[in-house]
PDB file of N, CA and C in Angstrom:
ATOM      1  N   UNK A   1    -152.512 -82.426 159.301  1.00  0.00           N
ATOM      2  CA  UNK A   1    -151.249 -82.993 159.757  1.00  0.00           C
ATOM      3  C   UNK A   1    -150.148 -82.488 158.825  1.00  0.00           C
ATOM      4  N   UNK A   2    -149.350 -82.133 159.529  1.00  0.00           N
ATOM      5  CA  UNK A   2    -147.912 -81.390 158.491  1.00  0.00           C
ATOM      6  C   UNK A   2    -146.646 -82.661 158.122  1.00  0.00           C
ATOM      7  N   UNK A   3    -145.769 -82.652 157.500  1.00  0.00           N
ATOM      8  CA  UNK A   3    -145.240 -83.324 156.928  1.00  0.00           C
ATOM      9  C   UNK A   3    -144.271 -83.667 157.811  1.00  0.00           C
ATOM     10  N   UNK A   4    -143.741 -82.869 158.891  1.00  0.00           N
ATOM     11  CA  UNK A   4    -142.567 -83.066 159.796  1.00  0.00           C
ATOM     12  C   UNK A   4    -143.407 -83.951 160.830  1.00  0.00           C
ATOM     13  N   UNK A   5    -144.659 -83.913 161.221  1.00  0.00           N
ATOM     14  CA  UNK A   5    -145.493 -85.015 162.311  1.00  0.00           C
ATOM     15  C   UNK A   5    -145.577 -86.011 161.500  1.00  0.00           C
ATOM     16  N   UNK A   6    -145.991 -86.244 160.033  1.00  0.00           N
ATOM     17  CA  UNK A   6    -145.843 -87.376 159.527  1.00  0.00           C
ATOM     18  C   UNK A   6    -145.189 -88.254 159.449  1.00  0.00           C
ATOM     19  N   UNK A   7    -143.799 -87.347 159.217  1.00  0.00           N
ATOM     20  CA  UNK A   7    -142.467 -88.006 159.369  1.00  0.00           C
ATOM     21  C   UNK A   7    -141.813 -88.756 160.199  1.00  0.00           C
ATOM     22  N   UNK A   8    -142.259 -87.953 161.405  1.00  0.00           N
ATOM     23  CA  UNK A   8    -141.900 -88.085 162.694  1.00  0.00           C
ATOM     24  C   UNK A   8    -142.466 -89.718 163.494  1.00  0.00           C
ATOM     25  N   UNK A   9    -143.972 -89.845 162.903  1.00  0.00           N
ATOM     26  CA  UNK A   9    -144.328 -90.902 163.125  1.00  0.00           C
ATOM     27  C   UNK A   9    -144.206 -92.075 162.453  1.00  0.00           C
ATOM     28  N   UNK A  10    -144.182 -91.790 161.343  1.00  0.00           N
ATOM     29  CA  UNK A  10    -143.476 -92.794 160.545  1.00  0.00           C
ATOM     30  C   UNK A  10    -142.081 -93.612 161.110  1.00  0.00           C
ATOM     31  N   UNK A  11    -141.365 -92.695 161.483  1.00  0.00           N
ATOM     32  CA  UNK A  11    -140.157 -92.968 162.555  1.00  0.00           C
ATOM     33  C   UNK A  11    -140.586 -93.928 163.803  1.00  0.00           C
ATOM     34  N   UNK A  12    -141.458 -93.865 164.250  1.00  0.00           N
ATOM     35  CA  UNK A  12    -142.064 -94.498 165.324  1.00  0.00           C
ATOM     36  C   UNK A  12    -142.661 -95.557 165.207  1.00  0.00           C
ATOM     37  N   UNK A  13    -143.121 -95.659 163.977  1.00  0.00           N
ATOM     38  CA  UNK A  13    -144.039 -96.929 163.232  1.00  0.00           C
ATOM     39  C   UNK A  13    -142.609 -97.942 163.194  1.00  0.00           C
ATOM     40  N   UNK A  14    -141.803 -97.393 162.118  1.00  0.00           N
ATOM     41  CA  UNK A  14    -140.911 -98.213 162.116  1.00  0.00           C
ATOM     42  C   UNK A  14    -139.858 -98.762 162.904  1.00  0.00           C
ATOM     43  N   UNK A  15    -139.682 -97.857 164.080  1.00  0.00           N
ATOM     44  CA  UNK A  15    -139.001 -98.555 165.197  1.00  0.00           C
ATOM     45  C   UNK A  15    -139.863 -99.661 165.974  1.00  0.00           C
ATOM     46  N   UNK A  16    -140.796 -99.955 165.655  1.00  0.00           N
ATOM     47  CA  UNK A  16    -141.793-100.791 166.418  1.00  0.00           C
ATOM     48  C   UNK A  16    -141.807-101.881 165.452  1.00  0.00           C
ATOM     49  N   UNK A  17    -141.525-101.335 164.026  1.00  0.00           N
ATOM     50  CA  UNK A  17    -141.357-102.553 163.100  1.00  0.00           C
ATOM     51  C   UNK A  17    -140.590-103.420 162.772  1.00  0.00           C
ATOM     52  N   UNK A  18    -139.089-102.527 163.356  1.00  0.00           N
ATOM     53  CA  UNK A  18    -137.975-103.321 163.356  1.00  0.00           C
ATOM     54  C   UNK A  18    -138.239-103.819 164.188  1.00  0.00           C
ATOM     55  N   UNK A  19    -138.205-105.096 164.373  1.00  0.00           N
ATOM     56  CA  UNK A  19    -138.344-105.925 165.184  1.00  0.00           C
ATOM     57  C   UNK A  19    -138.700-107.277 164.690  1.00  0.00           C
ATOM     58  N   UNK A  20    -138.869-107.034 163.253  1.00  0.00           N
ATOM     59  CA  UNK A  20    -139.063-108.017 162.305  1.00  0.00           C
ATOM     60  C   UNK A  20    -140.358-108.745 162.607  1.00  0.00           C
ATOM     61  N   UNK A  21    -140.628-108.390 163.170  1.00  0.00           N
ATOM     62  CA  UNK A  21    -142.517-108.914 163.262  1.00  0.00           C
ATOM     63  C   UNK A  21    -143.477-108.705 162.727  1.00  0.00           C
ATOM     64  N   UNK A  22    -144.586-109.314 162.355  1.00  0.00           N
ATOM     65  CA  UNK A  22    -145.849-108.362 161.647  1.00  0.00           C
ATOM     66  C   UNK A  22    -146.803-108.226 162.614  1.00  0.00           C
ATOM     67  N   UNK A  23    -146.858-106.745 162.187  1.00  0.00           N
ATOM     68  CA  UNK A  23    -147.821-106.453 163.230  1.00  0.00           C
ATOM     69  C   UNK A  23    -149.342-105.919 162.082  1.00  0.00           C
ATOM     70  N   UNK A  24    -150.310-105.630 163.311  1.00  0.00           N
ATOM     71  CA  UNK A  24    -151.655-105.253 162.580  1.00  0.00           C
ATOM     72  C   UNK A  24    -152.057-103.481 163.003  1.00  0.00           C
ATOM     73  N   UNK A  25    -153.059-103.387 162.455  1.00  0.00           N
ATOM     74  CA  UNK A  25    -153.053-101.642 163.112  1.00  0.00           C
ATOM     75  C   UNK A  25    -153.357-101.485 164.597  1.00  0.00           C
ATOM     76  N   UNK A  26    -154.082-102.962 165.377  1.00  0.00           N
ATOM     77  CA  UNK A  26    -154.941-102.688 167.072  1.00  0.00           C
ATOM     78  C   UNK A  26    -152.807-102.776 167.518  1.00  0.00           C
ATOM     79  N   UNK A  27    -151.847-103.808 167.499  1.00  0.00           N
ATOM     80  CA  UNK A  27    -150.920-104.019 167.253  1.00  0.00           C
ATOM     81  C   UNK A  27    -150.459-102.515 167.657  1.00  0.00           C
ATOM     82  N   UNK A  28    -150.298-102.460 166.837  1.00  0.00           N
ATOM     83  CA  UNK A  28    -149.683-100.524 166.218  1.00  0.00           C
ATOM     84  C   UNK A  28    -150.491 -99.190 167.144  1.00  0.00           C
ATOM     85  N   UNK A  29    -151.663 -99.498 167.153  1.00  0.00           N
ATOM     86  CA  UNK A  29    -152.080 -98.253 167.974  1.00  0.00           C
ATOM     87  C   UNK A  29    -151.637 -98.631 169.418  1.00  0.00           C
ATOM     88  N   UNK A  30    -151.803 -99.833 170.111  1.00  0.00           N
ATOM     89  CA  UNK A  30    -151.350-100.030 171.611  1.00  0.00           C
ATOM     90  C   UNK A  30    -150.512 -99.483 171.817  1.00  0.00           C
ATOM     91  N   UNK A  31    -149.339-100.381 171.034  1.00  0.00           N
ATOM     92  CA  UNK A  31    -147.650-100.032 170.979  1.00  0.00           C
ATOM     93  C   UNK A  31    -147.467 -98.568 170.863  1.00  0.00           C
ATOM     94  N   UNK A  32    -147.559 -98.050 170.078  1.00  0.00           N
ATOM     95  CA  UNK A  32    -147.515 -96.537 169.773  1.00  0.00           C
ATOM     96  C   UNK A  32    -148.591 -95.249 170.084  1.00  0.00           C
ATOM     97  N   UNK A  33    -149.391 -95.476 171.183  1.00  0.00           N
ATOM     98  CA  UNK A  33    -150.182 -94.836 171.124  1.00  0.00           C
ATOM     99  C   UNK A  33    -150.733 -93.377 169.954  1.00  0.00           C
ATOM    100  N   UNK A  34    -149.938 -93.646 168.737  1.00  0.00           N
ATOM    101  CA  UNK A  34    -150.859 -93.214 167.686  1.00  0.00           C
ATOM    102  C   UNK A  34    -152.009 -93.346 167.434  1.00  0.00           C
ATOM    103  N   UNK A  35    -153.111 -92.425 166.798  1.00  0.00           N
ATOM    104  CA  UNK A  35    -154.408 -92.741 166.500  1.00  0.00           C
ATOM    105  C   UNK A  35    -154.306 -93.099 165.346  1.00  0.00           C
ATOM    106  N   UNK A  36    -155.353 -94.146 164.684  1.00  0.00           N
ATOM    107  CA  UNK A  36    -155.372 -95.142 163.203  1.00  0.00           C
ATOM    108  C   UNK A  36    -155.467 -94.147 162.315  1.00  0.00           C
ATOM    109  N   UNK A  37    -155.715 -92.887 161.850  1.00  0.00           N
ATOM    110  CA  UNK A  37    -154.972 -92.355 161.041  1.00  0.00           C
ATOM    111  C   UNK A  37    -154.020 -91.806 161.117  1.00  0.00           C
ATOM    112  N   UNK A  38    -153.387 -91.699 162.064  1.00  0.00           N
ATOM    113  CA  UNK A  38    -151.829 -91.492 161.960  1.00  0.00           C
ATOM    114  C   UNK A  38    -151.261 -92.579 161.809  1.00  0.00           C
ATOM    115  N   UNK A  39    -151.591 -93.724 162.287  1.00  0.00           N
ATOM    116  CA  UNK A  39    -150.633 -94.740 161.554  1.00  0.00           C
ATOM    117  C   UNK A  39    -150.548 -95.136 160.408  1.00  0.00           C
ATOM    118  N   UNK A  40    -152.105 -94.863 159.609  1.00  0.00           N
ATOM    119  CA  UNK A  40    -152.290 -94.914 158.166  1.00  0.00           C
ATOM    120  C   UNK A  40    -151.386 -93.819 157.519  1.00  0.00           C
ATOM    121  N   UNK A  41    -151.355 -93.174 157.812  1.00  0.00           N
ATOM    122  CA  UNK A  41    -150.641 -91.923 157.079  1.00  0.00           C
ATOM    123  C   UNK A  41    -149.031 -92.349 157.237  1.00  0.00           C
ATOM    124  N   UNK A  42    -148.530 -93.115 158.445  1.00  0.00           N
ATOM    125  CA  UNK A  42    -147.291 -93.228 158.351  1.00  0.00           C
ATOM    126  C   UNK A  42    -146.575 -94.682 157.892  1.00  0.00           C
ATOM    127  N   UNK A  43    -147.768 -95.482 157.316  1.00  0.00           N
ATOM    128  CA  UNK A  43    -147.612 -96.450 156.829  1.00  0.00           C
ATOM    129  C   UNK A  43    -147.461 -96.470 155.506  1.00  0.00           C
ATOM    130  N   UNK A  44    -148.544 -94.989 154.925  1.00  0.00           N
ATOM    131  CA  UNK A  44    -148.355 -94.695 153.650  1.00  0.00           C
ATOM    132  C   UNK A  44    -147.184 -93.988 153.316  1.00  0.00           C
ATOM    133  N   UNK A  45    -146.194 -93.828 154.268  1.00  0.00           N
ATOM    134  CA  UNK A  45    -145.390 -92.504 154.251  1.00  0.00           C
ATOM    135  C   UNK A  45    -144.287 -94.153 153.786  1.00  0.00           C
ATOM    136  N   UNK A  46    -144.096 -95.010 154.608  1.00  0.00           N
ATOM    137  CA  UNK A  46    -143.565 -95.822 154.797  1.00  0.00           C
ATOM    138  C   UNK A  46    -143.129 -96.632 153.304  1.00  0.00           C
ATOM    139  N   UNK A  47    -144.741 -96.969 152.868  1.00  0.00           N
ATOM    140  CA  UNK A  47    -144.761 -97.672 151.794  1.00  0.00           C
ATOM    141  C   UNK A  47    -144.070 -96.982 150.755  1.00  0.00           C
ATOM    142  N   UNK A  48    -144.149 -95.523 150.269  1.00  0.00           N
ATOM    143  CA  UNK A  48    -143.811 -94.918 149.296  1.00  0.00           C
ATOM    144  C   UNK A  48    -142.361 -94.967 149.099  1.00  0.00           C
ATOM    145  N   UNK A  49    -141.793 -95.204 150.283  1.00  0.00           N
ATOM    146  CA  UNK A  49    -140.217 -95.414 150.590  1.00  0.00           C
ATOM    147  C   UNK A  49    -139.789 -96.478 150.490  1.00  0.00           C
ATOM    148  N   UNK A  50    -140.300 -97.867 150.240  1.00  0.00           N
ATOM    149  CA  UNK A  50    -140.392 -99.228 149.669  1.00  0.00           C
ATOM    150  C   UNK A  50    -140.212-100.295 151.046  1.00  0.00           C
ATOM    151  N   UNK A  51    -140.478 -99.489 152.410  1.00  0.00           N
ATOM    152  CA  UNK A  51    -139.478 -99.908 153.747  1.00  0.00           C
ATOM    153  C   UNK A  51    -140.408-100.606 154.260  1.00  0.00           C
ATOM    154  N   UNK A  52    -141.759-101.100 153.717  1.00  0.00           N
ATOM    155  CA  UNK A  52    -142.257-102.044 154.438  1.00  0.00           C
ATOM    156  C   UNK A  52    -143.520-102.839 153.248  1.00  0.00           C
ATOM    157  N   UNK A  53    -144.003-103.839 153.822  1.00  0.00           N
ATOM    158  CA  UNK A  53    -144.748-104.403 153.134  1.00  0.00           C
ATOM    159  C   UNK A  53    -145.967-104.921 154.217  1.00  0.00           C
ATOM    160  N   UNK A  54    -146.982-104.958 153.112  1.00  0.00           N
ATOM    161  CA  UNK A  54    -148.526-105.180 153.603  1.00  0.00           C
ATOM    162  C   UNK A  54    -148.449-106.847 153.156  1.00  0.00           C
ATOM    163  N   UNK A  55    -149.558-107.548 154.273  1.00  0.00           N
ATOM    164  CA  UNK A  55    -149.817-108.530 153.708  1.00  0.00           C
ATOM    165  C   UNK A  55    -151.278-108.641 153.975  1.00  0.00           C
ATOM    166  N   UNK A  56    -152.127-109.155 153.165  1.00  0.00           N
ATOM    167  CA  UNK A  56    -153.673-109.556 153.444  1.00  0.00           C
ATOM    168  C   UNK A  56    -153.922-110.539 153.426  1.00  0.00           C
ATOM    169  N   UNK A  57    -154.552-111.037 154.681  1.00  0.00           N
ATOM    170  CA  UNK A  57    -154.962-112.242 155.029  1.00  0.00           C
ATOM    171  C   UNK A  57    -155.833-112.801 154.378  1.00  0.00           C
ATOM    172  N   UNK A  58    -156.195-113.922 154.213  1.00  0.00           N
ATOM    173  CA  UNK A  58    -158.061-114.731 153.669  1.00  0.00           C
ATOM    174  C   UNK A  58    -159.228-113.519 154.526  1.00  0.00           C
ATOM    175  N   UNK A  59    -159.260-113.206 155.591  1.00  0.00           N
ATOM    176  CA  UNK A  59    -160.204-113.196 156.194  1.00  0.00           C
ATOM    177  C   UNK A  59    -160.208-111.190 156.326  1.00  0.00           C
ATOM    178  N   UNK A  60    -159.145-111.040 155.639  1.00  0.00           N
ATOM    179  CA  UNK A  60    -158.942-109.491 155.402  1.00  0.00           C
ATOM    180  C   UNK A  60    -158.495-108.842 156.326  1.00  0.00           C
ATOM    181  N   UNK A  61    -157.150-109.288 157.547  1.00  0.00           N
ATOM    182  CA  UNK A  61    -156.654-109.140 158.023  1.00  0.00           C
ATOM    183  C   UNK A  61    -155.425-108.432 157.635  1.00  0.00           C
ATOM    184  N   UNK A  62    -155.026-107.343 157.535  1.00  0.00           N
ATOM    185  CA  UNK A  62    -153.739-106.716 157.153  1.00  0.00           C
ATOM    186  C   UNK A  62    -152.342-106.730 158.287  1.00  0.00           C
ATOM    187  N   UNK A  63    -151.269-107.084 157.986  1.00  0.00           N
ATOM    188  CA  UNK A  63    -150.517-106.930 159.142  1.00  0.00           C
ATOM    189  C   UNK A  63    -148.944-106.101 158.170  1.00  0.00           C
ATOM    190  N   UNK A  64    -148.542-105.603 158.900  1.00  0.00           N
ATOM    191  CA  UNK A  64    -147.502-104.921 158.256  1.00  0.00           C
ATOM    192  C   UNK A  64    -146.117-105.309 158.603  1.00  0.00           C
ATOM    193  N   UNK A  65    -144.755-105.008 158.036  1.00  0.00           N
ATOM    194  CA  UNK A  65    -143.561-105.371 158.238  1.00  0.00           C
ATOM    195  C   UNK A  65    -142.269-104.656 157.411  1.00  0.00           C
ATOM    196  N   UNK A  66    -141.665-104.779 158.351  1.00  0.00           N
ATOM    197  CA  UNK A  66    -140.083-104.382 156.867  1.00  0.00           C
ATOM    198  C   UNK A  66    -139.661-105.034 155.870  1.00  0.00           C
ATOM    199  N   UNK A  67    -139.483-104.531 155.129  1.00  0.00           N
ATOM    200  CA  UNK A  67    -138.745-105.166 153.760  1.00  0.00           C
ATOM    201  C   UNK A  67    -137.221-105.135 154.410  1.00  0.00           C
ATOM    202  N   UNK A  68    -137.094-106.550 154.565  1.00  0.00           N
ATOM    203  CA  UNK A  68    -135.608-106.635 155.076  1.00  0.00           C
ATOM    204  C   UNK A  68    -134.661-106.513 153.251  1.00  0.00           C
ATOM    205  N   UNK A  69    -133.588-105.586 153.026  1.00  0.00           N
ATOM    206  CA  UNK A  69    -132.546-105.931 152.262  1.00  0.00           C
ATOM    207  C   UNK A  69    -130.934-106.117 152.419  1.00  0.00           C
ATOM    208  N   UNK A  70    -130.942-106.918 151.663  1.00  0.00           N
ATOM    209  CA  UNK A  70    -129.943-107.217 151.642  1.00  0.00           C
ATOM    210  C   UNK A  70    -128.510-106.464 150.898  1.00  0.00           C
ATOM    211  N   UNK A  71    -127.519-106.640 151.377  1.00  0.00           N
ATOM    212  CA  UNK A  71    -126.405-105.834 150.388  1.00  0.00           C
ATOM    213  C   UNK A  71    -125.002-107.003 150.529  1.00  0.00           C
ATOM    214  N   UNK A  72    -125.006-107.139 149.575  1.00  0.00           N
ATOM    215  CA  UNK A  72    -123.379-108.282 149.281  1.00  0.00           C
ATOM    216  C   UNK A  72    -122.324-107.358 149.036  1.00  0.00           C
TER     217      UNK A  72
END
């Protein structure tokens, strides 16, 4: 996978993310018909950019989301 498809999906991840919801990866592949490593890859693309956050459940459920910020 090259860096401009990475990118590209990453873009796609996160328009599905704005939306302020958490979603999970079954979530994410429906919506986006990406395959689970492309969404891994654009989640990691995501994270490195500080634009979203993971949360883990008790039961080891991951669901993902934006880091909403703020500016005064």
């Amino acid at each position: 996978m090259i860096n401009k498809q990475i990118g590209t999906n990453a873009g796609i991840i996160w328009n599905l993310l704005n939306d302020y919801q958490k979603w999970n990866i079954s979530q994410l592949h429906e919506a986006s018909g990406l395959s689970e490593q492309e969404i891994y890859t654009a989640i990691g693309w995501l994270s490195r950019e500080n634009k979203i956050e993971i949360e883990k459940t008790p039961n080891g459920d991951e669901y993902f989301y934006l880091v909403i910020e703020y500016y005064f």
